[in-house]
N, C-alpha and C. Protein backbone atom coordinates (compact mmCIF):
# COMPACT_ATOMS: atom_id res chain seq x y z
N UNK A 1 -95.12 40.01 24.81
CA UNK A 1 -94.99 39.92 23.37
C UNK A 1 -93.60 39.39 23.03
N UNK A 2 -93.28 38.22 22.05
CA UNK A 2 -92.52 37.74 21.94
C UNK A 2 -91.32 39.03 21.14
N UNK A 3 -90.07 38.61 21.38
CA UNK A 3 -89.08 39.86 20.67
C UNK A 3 -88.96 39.24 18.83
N UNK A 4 -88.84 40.38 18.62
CA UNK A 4 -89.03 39.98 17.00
C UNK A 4 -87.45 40.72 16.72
N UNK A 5 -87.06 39.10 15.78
CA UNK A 5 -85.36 39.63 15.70
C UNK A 5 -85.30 39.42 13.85
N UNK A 6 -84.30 39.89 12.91
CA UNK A 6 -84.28 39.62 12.13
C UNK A 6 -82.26 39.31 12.16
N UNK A 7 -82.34 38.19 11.15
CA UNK A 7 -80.95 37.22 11.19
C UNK A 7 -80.45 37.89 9.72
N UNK A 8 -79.56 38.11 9.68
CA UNK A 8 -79.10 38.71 8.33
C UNK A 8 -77.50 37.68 7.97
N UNK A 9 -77.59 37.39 6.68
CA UNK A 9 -76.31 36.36 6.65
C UNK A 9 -75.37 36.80 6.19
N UNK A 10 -74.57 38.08 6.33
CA UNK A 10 -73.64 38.75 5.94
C UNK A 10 -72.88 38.72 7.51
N UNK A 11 -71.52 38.35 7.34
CA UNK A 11 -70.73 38.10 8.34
C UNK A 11 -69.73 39.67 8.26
N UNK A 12 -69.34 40.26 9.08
CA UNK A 12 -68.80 41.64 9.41
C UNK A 12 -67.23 41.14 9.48
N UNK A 13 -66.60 41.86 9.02
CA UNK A 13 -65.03 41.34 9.26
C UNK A 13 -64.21 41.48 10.40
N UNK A 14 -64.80 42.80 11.01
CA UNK A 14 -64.69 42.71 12.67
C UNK A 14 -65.18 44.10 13.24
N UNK A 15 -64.80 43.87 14.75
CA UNK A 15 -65.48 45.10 15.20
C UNK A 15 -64.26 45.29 16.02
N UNK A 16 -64.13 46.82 16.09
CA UNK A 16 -63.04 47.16 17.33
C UNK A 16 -63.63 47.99 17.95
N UNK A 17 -62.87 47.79 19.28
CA UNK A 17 -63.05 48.96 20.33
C UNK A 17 -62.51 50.38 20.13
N UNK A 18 -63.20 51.11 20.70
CA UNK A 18 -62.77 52.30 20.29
C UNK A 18 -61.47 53.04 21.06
N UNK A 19 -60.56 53.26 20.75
CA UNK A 19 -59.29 53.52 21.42
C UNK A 19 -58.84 55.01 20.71
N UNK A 20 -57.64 55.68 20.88
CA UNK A 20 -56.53 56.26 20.28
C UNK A 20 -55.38 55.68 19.23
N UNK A 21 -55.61 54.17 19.72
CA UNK A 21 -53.91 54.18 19.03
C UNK A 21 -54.64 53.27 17.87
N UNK A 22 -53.64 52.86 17.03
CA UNK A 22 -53.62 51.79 16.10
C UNK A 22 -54.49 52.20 14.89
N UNK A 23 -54.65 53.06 14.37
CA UNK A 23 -55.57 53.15 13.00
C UNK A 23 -55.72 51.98 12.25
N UNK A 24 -57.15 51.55 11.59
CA UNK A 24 -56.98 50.28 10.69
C UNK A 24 -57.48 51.12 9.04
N UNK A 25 -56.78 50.70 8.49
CA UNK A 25 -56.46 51.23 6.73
C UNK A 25 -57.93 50.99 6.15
N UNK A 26 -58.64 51.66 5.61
CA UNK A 26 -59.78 51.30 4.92
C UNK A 26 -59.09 52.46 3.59
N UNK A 27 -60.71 52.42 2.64
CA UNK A 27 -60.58 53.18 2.00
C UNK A 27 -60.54 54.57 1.92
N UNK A 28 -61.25 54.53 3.04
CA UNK A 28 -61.98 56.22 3.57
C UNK A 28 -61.53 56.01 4.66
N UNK A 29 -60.54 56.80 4.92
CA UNK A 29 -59.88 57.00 6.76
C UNK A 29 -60.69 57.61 7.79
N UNK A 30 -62.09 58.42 6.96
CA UNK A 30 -62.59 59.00 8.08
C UNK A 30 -63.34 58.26 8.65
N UNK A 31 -63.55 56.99 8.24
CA UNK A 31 -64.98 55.87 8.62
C UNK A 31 -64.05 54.84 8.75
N UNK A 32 -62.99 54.96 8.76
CA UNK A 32 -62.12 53.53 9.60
C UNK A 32 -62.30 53.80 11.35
N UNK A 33 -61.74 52.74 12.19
CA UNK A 33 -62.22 52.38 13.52
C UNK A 33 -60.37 52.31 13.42
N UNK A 34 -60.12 52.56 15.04
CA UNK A 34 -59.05 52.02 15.94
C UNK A 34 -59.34 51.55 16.96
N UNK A 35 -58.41 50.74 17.40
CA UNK A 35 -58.95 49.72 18.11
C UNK A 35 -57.92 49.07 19.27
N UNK A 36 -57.73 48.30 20.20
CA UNK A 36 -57.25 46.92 20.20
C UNK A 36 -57.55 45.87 20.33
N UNK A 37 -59.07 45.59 20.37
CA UNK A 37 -59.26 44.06 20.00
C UNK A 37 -59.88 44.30 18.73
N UNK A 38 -59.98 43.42 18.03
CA UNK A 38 -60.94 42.90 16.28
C UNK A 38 -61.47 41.77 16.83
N UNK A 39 -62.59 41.29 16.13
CA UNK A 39 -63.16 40.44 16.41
C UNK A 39 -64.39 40.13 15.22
N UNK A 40 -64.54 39.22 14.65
CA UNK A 40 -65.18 38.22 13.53
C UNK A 40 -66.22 38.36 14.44
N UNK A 41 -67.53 39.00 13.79
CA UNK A 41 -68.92 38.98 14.18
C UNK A 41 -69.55 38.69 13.33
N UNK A 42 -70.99 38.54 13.46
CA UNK A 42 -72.32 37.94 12.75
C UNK A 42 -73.24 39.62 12.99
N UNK A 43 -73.36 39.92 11.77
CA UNK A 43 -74.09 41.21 11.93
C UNK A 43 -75.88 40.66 12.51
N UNK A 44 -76.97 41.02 13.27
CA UNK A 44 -78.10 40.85 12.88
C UNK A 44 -79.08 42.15 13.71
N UNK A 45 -80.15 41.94 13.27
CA UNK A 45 -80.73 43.49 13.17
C UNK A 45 -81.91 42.91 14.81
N UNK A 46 -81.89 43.85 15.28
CA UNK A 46 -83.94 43.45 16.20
C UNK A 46 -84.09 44.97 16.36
N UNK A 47 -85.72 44.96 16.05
CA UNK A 47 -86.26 46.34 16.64
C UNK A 47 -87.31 46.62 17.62
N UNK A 48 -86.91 47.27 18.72
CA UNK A 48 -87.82 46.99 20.08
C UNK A 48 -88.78 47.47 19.65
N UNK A 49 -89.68 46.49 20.57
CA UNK A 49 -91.49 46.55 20.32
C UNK A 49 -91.50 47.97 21.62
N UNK A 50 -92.07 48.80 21.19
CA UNK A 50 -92.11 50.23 22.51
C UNK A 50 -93.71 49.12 22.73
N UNK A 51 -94.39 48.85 22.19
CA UNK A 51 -95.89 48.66 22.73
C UNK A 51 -96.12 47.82 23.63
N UNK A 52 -94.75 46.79 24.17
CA UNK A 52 -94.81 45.33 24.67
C UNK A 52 -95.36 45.38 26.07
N UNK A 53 -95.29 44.98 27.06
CA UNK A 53 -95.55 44.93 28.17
C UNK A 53 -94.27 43.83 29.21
N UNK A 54 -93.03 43.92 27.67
CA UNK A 54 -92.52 43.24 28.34
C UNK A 54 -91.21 44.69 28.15
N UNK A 55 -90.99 44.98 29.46
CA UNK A 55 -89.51 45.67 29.58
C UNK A 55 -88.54 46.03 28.74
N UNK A 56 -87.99 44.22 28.93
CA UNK A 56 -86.59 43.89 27.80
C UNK A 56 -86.95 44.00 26.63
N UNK A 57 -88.08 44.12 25.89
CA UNK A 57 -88.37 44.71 24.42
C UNK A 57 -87.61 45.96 24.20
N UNK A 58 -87.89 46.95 25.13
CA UNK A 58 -87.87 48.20 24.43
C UNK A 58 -86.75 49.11 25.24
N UNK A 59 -86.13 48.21 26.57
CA UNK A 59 -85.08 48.67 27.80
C UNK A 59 -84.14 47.91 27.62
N UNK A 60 -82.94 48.32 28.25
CA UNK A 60 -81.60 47.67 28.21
C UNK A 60 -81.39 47.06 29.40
N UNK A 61 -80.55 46.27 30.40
CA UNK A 61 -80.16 45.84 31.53
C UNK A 61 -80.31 47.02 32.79
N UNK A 62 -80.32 48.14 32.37
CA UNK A 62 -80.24 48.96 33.11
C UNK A 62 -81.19 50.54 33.47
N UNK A 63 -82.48 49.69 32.77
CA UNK A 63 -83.53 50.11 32.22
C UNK A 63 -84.06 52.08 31.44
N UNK A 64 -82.93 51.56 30.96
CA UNK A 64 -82.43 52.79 29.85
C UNK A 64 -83.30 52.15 28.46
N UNK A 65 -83.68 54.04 27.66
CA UNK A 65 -84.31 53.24 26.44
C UNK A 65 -83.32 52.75 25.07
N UNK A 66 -83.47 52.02 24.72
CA UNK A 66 -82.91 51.43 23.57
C UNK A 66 -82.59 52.39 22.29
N UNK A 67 -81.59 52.84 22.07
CA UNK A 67 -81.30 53.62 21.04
C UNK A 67 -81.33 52.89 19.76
N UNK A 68 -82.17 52.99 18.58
CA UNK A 68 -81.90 52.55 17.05
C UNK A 68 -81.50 53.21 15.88
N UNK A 69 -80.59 52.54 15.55
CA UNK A 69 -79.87 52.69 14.31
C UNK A 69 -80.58 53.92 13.45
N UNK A 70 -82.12 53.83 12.92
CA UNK A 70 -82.77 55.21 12.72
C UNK A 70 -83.13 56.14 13.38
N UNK A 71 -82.80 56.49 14.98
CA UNK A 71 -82.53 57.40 15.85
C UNK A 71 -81.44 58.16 15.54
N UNK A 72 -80.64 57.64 15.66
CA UNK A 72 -79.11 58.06 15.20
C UNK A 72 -79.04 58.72 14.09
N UNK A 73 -79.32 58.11 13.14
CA UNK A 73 -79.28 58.73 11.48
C UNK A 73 -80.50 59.77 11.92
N UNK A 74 -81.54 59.91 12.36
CA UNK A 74 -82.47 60.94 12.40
C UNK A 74 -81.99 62.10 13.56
N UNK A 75 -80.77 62.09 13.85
CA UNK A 75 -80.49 62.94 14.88
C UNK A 75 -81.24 62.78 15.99
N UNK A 76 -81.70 61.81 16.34
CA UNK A 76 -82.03 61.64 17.80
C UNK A 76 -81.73 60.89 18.65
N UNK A 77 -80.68 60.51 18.64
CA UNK A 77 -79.98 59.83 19.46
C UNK A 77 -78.22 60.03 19.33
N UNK A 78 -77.53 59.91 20.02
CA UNK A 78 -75.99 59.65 20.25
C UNK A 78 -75.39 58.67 19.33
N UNK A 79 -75.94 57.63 19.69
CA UNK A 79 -75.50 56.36 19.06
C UNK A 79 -76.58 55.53 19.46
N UNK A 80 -76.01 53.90 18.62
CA UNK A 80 -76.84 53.44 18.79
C UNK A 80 -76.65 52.29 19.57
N UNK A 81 -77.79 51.35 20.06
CA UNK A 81 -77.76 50.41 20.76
C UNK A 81 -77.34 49.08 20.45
N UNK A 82 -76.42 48.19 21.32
CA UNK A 82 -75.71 47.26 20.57
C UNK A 82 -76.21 45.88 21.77
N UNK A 83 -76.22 44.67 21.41
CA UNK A 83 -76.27 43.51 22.34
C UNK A 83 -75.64 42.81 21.97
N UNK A 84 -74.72 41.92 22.89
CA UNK A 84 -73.87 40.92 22.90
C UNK A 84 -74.03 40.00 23.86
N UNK A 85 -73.05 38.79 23.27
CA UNK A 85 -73.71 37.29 24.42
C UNK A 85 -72.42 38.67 25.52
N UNK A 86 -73.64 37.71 26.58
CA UNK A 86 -73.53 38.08 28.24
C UNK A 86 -71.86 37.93 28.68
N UNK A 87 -71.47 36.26 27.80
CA UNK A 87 -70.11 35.84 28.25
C UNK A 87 -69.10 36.55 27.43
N UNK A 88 -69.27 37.62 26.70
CA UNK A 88 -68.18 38.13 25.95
C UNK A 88 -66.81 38.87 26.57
N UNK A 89 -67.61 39.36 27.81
CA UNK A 89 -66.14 40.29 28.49
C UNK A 89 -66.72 41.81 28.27
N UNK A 90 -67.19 41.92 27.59
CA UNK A 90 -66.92 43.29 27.32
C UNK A 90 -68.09 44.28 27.59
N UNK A 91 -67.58 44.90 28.91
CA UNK A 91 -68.59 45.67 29.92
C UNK A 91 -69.66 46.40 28.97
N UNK A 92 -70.57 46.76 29.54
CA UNK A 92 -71.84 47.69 29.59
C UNK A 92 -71.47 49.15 29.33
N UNK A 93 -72.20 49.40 28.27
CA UNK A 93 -71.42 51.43 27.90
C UNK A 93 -70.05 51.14 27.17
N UNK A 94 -69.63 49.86 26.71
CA UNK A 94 -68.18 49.95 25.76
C UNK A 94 -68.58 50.43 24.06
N UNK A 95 -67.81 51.38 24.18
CA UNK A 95 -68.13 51.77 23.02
C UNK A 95 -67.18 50.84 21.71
N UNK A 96 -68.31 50.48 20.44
CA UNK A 96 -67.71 49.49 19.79
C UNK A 96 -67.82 50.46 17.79
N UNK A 97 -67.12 50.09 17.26
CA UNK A 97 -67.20 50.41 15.68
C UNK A 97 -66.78 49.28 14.75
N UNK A 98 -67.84 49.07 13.52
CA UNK A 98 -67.64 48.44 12.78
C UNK A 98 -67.29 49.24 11.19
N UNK A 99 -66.58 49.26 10.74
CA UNK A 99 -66.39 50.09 9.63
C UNK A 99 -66.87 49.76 8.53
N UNK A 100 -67.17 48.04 8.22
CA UNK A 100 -68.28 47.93 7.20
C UNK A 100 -69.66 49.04 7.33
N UNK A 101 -70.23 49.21 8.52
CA UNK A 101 -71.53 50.03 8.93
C UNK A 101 -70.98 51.44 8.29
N UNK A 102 -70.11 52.09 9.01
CA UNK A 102 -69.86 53.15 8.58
C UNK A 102 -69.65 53.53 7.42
N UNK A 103 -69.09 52.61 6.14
CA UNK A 103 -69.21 52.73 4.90
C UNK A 103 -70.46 52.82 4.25
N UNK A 104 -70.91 51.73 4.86
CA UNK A 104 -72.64 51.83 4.76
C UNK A 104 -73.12 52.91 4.17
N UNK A 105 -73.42 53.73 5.65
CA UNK A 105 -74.30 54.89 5.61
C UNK A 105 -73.13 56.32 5.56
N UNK A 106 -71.94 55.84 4.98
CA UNK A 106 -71.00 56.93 4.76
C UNK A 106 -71.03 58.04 5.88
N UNK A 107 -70.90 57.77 7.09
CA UNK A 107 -70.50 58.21 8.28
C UNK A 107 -70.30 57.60 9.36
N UNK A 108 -69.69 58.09 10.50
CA UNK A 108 -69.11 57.06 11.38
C UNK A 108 -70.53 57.38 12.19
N UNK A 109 -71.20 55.55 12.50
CA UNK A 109 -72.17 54.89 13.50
C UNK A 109 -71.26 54.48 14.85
N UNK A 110 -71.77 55.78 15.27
CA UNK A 110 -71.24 55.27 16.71
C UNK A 110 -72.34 54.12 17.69
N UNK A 111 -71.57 52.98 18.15
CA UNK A 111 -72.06 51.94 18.59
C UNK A 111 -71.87 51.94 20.63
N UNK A 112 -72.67 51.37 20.97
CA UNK A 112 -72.13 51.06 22.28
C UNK A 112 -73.29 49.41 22.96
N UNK A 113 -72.25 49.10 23.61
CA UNK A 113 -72.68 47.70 23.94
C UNK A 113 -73.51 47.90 25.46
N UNK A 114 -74.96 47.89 25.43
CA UNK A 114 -75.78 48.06 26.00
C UNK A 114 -76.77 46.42 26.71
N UNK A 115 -76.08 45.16 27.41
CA UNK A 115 -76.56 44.13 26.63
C UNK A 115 -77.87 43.91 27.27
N UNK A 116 -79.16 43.29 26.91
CA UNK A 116 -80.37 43.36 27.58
C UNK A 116 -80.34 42.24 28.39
N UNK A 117 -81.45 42.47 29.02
CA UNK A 117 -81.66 41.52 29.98
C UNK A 117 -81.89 40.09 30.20
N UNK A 118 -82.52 40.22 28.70
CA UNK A 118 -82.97 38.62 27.99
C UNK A 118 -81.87 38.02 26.87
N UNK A 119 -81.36 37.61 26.88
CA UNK A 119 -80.02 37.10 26.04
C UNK A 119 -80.60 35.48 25.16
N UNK A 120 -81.68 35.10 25.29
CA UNK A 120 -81.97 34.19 24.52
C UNK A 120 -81.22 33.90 23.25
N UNK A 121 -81.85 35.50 22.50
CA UNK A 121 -81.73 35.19 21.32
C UNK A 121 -79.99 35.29 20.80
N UNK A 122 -78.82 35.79 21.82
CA UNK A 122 -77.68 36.17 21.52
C UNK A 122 -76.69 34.77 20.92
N UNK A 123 -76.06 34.89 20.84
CA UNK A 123 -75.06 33.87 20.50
C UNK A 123 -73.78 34.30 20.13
N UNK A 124 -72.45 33.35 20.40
CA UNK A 124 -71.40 33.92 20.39
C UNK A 124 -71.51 34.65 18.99
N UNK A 125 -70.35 34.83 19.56
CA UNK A 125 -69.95 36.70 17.96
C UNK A 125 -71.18 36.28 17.17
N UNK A 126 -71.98 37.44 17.34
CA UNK A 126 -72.90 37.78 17.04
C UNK A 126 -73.30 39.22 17.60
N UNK A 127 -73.48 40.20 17.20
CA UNK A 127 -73.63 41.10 17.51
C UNK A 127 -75.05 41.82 17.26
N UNK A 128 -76.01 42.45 17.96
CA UNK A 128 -77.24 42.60 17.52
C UNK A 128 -77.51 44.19 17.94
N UNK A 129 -77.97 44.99 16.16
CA UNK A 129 -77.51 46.47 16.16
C UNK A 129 -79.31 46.87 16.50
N UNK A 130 -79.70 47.61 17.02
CA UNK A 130 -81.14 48.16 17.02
C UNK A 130 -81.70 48.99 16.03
N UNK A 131 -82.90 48.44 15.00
CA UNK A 131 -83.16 49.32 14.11
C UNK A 131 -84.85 49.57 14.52
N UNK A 132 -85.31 50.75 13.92
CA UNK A 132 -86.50 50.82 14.19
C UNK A 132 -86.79 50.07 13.61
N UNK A 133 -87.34 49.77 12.94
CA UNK A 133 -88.36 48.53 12.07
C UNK A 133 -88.02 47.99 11.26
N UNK A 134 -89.03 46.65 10.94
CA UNK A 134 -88.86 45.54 9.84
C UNK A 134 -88.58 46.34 8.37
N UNK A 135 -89.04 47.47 8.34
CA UNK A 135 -88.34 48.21 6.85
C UNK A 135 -87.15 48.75 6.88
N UNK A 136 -86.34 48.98 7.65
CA UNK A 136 -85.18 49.44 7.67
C UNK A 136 -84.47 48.21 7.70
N UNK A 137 -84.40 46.91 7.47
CA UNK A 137 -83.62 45.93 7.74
C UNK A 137 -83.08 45.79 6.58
N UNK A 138 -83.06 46.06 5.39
CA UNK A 138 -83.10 45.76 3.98
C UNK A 138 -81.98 46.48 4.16
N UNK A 139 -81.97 47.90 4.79
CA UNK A 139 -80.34 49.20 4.97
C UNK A 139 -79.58 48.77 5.49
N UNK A 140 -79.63 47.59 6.41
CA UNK A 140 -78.56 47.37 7.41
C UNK A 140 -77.74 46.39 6.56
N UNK A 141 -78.41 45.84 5.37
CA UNK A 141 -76.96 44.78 4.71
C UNK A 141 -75.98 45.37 4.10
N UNK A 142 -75.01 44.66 4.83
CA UNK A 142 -73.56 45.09 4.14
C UNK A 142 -72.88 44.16 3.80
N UNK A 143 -71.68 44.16 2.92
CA UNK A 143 -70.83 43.61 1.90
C UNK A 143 -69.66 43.00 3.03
């Protein structure tokens, strides 16, 4: 079954890694990120098909299940699942925060970069957050 992605055209102002040092100033300090890299991303949403028969739908590289964005908010999950192009650098299990998101849903979305196996659809900075479904995509736009 082909992966079904949705492209959202709201560009994120950046994402940092999650560190100790360096606080970045928002409005709400408790949903700001520290960091040391930032980085200019392309927000966009996909939600794994569990029904597929294809793996990389619904598994990560390491055939772990895919955590989504409404897991998380429903208390069932840690965080949520993140994909990035392959050539980015930035290992498997890095935990990442965007503080536009966290304003969002007015708590901190903890992220981690999980990247799948199939990278077709990735592209530089571009970052791709896991939501359960085509109705929750409408929540994921941010300013």
């Amino acid at each position: 079954m082909e992966k079904r992605m949705l492209i959202f055209s709201c560009a994120v102002s950046f994402i940092s890694f999650i560190s100790t040092n360096s606080e970045i100033d928002t409005s709400r300090p408790e949903l700001s990120c520290s960091g040391r890299a930032h980085y200019n991303v392309t927000l966009a949403a996909y939600y794994p098909v569990f029904d597929s028969d294809n793996e990389s739908d619904y598994l990560d590289a390491r055939m772990k299940k895919l955590r989504t964005l409404q897991d998380y908010i429903d208390e069932r999950a840690e965080f949520v699942t993140v994909s990035m192009d392959l050539d980015s650098g930035i290992p498997y299990g890095t935990k990442l925060c965007i503080p536009e998101l966290n304003e969002k849903f007015l708590r901190k979305i903890p992220l981690e970069h999980y990247t799948t196996k199939t990278t077709s659809h990735m592209v530089n900075n571009k970052l791709t957050v896991k939501i359960a479904n085509y109705a929750n995509s409408n929540a994921l736009r941010v300013k």
